[in-house]
Protein backbone atom coordinates (compact mmCIF):
# COMPACT_ATOMS: atom_id res chain seq x y z
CA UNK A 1 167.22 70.71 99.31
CA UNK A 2 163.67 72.33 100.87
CA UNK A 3 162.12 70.31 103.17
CA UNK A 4 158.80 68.58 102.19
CA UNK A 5 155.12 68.86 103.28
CA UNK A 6 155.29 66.38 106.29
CA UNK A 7 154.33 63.22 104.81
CA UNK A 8 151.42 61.30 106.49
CA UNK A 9 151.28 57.38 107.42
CA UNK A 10 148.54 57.11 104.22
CA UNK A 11 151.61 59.09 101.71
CA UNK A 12 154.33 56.09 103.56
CA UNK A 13 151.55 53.21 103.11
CA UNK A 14 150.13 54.93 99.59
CA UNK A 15 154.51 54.78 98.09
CA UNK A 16 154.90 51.48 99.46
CA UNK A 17 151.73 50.50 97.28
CA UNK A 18 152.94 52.13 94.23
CA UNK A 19 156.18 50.03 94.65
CA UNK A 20 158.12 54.01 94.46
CA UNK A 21 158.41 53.71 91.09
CA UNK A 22 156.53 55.11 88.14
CA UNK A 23 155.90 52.36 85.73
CA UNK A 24 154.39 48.56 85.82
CA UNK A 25 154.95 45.18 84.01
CA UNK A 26 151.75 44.91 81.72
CA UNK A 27 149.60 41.71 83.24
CA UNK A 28 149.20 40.68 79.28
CA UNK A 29 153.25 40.19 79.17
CA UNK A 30 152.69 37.77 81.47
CA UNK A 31 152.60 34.90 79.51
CA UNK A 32 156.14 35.11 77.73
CA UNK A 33 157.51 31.91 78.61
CA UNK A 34 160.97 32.45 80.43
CA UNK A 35 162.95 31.24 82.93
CA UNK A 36 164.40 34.27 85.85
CA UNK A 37 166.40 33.24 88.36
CA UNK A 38 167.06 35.57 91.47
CA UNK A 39 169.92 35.70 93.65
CA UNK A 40 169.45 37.23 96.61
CA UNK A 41 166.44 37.14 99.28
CA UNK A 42 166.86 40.52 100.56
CA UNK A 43 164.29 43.59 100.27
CA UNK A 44 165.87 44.14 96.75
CA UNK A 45 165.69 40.00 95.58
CA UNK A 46 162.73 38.93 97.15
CA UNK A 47 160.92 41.87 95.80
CA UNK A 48 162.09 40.64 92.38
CA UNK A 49 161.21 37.48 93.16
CA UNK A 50 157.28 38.31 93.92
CA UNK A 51 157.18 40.68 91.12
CA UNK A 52 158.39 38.81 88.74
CA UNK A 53 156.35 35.62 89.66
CA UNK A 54 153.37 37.48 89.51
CA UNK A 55 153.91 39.33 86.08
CA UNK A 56 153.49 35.31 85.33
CA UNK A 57 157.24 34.68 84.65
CA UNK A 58 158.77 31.20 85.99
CA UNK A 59 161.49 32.52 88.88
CA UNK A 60 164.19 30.28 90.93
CA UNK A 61 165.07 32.52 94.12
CA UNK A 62 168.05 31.49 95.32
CA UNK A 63 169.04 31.98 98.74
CA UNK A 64 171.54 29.81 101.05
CA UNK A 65 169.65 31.56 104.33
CA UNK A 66 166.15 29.75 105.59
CA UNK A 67 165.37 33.01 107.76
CA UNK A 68 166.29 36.56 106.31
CA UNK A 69 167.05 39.33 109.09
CA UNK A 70 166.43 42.66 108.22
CA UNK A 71 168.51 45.26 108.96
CA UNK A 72 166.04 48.01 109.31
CA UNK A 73 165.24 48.97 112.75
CA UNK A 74 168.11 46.43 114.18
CA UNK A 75 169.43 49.19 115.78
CA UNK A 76 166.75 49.24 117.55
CA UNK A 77 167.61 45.91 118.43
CA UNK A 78 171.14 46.78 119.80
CA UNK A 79 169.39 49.83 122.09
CA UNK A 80 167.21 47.05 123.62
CA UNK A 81 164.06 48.31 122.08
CA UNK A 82 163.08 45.52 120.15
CA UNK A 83 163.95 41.89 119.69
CA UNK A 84 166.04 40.17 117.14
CA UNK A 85 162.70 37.67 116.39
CA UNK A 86 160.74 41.35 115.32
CA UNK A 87 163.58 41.14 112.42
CA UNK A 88 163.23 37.83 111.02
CA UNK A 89 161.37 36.55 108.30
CA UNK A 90 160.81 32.92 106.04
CA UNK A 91 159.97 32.78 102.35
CA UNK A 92 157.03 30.76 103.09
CA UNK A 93 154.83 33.12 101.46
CA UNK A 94 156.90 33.62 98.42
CA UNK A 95 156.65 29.68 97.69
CA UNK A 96 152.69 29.65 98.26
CA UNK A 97 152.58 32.04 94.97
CA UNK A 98 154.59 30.17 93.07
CA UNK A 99 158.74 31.44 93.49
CA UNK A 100 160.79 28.00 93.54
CA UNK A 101 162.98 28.78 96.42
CA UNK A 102 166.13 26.93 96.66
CA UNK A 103 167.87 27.07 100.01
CA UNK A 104 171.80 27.36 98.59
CA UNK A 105 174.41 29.64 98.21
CA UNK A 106 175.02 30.90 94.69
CA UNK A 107 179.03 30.35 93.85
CA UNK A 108 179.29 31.42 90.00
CA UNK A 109 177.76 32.90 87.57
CA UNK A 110 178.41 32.11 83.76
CA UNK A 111 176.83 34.92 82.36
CA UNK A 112 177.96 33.59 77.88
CA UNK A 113 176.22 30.26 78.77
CA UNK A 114 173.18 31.92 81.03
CA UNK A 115 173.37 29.45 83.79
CA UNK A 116 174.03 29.70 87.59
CA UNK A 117 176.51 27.01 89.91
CA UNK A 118 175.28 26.29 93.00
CA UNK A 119 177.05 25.01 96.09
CA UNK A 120 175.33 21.97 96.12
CA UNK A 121 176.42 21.49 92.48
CA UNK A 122 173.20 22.01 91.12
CA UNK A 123 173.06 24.25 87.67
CA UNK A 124 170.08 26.44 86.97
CA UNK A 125 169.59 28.15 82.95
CA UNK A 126 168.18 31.19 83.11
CA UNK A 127 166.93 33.41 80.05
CA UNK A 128 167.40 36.56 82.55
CA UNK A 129 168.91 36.86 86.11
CA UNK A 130 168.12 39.62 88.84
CA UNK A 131 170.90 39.99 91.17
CA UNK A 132 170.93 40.64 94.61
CA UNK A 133 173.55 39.78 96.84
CA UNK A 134 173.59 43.30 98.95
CA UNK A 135 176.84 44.53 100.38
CA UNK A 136 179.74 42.38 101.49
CA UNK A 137 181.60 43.93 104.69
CA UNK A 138 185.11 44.24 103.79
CA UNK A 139 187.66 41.55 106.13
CA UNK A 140 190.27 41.85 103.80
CA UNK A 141 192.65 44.36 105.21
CA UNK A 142 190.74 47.26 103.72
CA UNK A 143 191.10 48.85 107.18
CA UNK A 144 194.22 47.18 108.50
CA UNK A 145 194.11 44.67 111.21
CA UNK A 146 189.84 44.30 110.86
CA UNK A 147 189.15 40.99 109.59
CA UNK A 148 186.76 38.01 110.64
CA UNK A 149 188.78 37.85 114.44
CA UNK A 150 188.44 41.05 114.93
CA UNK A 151 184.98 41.03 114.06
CA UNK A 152 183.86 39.02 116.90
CA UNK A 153 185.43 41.00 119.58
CA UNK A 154 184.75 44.45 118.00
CA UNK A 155 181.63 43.81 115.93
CA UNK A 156 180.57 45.51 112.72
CA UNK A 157 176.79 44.53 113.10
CA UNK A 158 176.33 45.80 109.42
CA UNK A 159 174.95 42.67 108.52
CA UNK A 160 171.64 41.73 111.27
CA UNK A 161 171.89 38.50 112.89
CA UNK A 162 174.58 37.14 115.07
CA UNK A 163 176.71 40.27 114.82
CA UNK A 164 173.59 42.92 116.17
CA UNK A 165 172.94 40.28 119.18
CA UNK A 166 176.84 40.05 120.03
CA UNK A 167 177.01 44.10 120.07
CA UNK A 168 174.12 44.45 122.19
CA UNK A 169 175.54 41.65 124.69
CA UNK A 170 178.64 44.12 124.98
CA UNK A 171 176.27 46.69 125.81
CA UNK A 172 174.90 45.40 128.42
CA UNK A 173 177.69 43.67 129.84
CA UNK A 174 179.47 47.60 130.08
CA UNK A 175 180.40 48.54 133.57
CA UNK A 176 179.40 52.63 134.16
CA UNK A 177 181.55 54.64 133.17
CA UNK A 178 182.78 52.84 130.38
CA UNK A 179 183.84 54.16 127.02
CA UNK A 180 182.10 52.83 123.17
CA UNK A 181 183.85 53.87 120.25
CA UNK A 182 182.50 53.49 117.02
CA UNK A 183 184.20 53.84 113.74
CA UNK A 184 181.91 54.99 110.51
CA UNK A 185 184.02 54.70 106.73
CA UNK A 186 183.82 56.55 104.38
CA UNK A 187 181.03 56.84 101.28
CA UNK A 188 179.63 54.53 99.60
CA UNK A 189 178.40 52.08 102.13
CA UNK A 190 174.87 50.57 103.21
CA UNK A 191 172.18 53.10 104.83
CA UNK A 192 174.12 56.10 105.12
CA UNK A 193 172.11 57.49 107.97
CA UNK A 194 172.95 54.04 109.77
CA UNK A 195 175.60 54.65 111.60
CA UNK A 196 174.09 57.91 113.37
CA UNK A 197 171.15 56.31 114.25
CA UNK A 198 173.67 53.80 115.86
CA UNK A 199 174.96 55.98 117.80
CA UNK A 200 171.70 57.45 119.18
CA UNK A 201 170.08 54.27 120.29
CA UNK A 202 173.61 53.78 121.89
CA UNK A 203 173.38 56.50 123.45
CA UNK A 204 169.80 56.41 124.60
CA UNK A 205 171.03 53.00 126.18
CA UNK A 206 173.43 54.32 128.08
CA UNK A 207 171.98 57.38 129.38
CA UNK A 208 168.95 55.13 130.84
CA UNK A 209 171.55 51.85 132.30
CA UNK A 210 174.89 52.90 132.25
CA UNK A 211 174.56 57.27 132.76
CA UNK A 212 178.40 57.53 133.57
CA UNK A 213 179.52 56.15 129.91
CA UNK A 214 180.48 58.11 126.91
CA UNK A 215 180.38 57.74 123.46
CA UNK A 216 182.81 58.13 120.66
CA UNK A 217 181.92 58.29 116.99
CA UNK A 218 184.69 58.58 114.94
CA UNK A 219 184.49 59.50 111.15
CA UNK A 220 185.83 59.20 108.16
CA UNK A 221 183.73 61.99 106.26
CA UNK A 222 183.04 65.42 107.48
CA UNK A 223 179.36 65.66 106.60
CA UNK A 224 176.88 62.82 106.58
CA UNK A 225 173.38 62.35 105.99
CA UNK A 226 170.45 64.52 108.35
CA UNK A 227 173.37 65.58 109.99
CA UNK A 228 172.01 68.97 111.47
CA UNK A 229 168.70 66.84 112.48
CA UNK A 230 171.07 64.30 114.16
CA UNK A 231 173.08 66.73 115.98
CA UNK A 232 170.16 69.19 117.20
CA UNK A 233 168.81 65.72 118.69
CA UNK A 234 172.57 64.50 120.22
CA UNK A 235 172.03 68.09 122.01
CA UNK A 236 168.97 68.19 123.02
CA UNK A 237 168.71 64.57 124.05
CA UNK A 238 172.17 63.63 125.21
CA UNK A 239 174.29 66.26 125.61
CA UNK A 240 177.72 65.33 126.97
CA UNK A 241 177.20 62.07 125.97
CA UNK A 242 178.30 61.73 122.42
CA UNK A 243 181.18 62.95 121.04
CA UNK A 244 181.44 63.23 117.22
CA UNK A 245 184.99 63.44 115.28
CA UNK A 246 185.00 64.28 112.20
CA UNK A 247 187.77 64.05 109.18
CA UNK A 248 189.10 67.07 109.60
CA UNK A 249 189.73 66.32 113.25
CA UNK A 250 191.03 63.30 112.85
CA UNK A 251 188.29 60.93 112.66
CA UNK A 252 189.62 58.49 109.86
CA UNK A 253 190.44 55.25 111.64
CA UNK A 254 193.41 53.70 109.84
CA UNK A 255 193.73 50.82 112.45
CA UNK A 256 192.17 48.53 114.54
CA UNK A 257 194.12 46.69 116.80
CA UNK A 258 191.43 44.30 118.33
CA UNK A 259 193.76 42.72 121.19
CA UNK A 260 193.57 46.29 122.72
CA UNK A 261 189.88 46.95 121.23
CA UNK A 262 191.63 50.39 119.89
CA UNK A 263 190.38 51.99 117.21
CA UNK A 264 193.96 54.27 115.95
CA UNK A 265 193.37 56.99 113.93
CA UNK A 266 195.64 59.68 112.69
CA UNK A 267 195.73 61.77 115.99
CA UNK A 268 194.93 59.32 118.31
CA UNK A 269 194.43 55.86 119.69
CA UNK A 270 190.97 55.40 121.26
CA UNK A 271 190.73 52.55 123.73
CA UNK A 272 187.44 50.78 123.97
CA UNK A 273 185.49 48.77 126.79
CA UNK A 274 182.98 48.36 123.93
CA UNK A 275 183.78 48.99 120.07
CA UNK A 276 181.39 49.26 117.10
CA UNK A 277 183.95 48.95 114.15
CA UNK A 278 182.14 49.59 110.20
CA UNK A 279 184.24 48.82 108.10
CA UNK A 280 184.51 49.53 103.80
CA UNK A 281 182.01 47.75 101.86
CA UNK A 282 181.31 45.94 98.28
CA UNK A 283 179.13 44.57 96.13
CA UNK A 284 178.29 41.30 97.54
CA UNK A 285 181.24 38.10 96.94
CA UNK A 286 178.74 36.62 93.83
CA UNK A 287 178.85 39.69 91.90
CA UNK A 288 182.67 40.06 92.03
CA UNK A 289 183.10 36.16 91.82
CA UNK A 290 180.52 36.47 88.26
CA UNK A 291 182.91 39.92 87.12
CA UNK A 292 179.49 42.33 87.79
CA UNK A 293 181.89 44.67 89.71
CA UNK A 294 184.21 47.40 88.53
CA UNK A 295 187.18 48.75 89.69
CA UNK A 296 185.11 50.37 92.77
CA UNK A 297 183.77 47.00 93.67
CA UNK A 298 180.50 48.18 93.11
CA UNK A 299 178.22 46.85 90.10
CA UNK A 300 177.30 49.64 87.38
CA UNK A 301 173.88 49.49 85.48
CA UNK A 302 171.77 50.76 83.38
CA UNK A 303 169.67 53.17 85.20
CA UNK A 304 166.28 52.21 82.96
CA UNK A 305 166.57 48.71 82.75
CA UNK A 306 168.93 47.73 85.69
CA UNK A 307 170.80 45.87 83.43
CA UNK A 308 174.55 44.97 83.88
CA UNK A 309 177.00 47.04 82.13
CA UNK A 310 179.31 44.07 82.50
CA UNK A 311 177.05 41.33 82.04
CA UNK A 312 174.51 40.97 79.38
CA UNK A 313 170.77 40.01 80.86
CA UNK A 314 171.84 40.22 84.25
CA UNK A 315 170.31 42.74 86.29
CA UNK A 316 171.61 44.34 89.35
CA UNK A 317 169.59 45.84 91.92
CA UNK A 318 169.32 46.85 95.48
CA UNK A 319 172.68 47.78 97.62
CA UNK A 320 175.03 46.12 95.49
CA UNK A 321 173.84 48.56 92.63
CA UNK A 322 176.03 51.60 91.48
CA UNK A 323 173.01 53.50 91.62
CA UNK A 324 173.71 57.60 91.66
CA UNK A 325 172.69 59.65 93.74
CA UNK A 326 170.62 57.06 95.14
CA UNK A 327 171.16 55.67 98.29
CA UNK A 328 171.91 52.43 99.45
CA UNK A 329 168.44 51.48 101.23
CA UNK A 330 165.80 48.79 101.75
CA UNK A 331 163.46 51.07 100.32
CA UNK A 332 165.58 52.20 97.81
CA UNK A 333 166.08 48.37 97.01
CA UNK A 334 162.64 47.47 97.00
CA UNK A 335 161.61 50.25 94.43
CA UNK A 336 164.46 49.33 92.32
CA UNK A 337 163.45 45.40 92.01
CA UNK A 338 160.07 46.78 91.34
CA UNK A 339 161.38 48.94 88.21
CA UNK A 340 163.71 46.10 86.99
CA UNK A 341 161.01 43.67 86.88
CA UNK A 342 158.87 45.70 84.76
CA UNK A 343 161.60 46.06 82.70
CA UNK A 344 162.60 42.72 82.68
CA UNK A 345 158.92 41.87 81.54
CA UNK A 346 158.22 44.38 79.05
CA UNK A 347 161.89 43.18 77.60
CA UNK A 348 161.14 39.33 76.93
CA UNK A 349 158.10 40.51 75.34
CA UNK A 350 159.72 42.24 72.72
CA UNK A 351 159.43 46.15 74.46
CA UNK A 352 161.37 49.15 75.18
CA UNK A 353 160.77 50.32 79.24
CA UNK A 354 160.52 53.65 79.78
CA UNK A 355 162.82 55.35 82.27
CA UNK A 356 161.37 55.15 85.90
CA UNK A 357 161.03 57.49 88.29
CA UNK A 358 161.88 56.39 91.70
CA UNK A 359 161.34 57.53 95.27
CA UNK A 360 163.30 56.74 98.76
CA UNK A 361 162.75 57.41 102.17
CA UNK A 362 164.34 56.60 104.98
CA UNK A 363 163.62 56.88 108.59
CA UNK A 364 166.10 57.06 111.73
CA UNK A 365 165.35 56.73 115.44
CA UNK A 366 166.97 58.56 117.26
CA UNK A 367 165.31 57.80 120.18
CA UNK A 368 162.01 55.57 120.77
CA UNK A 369 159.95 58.61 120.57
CA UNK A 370 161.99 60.58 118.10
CA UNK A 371 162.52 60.11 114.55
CA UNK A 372 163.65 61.68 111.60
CA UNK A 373 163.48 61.38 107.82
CA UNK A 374 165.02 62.13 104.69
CA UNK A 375 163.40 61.71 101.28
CA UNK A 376 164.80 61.65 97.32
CA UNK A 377 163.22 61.33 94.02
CA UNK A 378 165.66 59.62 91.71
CA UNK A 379 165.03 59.82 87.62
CA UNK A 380 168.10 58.72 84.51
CA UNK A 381 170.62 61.51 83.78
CA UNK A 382 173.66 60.85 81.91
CA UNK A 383 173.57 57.29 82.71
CA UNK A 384 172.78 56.94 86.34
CA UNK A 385 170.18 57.59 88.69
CA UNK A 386 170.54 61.05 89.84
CA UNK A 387 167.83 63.86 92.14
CA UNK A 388 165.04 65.31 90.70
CA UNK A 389 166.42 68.66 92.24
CA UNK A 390 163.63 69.91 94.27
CA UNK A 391 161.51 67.09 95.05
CA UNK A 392 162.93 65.52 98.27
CA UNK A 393 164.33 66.91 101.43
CA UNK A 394 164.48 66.55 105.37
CA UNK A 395 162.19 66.53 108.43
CA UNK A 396 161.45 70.27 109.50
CA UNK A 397 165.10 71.10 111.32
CA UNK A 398 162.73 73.08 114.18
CA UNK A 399 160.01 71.09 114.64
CA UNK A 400 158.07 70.49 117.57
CA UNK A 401 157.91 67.28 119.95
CA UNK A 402 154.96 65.80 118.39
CA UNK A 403 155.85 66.16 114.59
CA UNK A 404 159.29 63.94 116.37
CA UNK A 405 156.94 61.35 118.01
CA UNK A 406 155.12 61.08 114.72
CA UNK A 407 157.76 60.45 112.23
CA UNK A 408 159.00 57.29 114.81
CA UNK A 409 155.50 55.97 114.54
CA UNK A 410 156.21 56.47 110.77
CA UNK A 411 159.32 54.64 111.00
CA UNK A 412 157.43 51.78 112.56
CA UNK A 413 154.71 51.54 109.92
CA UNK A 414 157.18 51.39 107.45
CA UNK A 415 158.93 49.03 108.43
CA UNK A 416 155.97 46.88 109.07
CA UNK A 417 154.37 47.54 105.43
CA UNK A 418 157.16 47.23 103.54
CA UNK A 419 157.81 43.69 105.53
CA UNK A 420 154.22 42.70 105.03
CA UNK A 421 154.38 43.22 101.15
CA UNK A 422 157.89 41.72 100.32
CA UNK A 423 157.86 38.99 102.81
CA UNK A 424 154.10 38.06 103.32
């Protein structure tokens, strides 16, 4: 892939307003009288949510969580750079313009009779349903001796909240000297840059509080995403500090033994004072629970519409999404609820939407000062969502200081414009 022109904060703001996708629910099919229920109040659902409220459509968003808490930029929050409040965000605004948001936890889905349970016992009819549940991190034994105990003591922090707080607690609470090990699993799994920008706000921790520590990624892939722009950084920045093991070196962890906080692998056992275990992934519990899931425990869709290839007018979008070659990403998610409401729209009233075209980027700090990006243009091939070969690529692998300080103040902006516009 060739790198791109360097984009500017007016091309990050200017995508954001276009919604990253290429077509738009007609303001005249607003007034097709039907009912759309949303499950999910992430980037992907409450994008939904607002679009499809505003293409004049009546939409339920249905939520069990009063305060969503992002997940971009929380690794900031685990590096001590920002705080946890900088993450969180109420669906105030959404209810001013008109979603009905009801604070409970969808628990099935009867997709013959159109109609959602919830937990209070409340049923909601629907004519169509966006869903949204994002990922659900995997406690079953997918990675032996990882479940909801082990959790607390080595936490995942793939989901923000609790989990990020408890990891950066750990942090700080690590005498000098100490070892963190991280575990990263193999593909698919949410933000695929994550887990490396993890590791660099780690390790920009402990190189300013606790110099004598070391850090430990181990891997269960060989290659991962901006990996040369990660690892010219881990050099330049923090060499010594970080050491990355790969598959081929014996990287896979197969184990966690959380009385020890060891992280076993094939090779090796590598004892912890602080561990960072991310486990497998799925499609949120809802979508398995409703049968939206395959055999992968992923949902597959139709890359035009978004629609269910399980479930008839339910549509899937955001992480939970078999989605291609497209990543698992808020703004991935957010241009996807975008395209499935205008397809939703231009369905009820009778239409046939035309295939989108759909754009990601996604920033990574890998220090306060230093970012980095990676960017895809996504279009239907042989039905998924695969690259417009070409059209995305990396930041410059050589660039200078500046173009580094610029693309973190890009990260920033981001994150505060796409924020803005989904949650008011």
């Amino acid at each position: 892939m060739k790198p791109p022109a360097r984009p500017s904060r007016r091309d990050v703001l200017r995508g954001l307003a276009l919604g990253a996708v290429t077509l738009a629910a007609p303001r005249a099919l607003a007034q097709v009288p039907a009912r759309i229920v949303v499950v999910g109040g992430g980037f992907a659902g409450a994008t939904a949510a607002r679009e499809l409220r505003r293409a004049g459509l009546a939409v339920t968003l249905v939520e069990p969580n009063p305060v969503y808490t992002a997940c971009p930029l929380s690794n900031a929050v685990i590096g001590g750079l920002r705080g946890i409040a900088e993450q969180q965000f109420d669906y105030a605004t959404l209810g001013a313009e008109g979603v009905v948001v009801v604070a409970a936890a969808a628990v099935g889905i009867d997709a013959a009779g159109r109609r959602v349970s919830l937990a209070d016992g409340t049923v909601l009819d629907y004519d169509r349903m966006v869903l949204a549940p994002g990922i659900e991190v995997r406690l079953d034994g997918a990675l032996p001796g990882y479940d909801e105990a082990a959790a607390a003591v080595m936490p995942h922090a793939w989901r923000a909240g609790e989990q990020t707080l408890l990891l950066r607690r750990q942090l700080e609470a690590l005498e000098d000297g100490g070892t963190v090990v991280m575990s990263v699993p193999a593909n698919p799994y949410r933000c695929p840059p994550g887990p490396y920008e993890r590791a660099s706000l780690i390790a920009y921790y402990l190189k300013a509080k606790k110099p004598r520590s070391k850090l430990i990624v181990l891997d269960a892939k060989d290659t991962f995403s901006k990996q040369r722009l990660f690892q010219q950084a881990w050099q330049e920045l923090y060499p010594g500090l970080i050491e990355w093991v790969g598959l081929s070196q014996g990287g896979k962890a197969t184990e966690v033994v959380a009385a020890e906080r060891t992280v076993v692998t094939e090779f090796a056992r590598h004892r912890a004072d602080v561990a960072s275990v991310i486990p497998p992934q799925r499609a949120g519990a809802i979508a398995r629970l409703a049968g939206a899931t395959d055999r992968s425990g992923w949902c597959p869709i139709d890359p035009v519409t978004f629609e269910s290839k399980l479930l008839p007018n339910v549509h899937v979008v955001g992480d939970a999404a078999i989605a291609g070659g497209m990543p698992k990403s808020a703004f991935a998610a957010n241009a996807q609820a975008k395209a499935a409401a205008a397809a939703i729209a231009l369905l009820l009233a009778g239409g046939t939407p035309a295939p989108p075209k759909l754009i990601n980027t996604c920033y990574s700090l890998v220090a306060p000062d230093y970012g980095i990006s990676v960017a895809g243009v996504y279009r239907p091939a042989n039905g998924l969502l695969a690259d417009v070969e070409g059209a995305g690529g990396t930041s410059p692998p050589d660039a200078p200081r500046a173009v580094r300080e610029q693309e973190a103040a890009y990260a920033e902006a981001w994150f505060r414009t796409i924020a803005d516009e989904v949650f008011g």
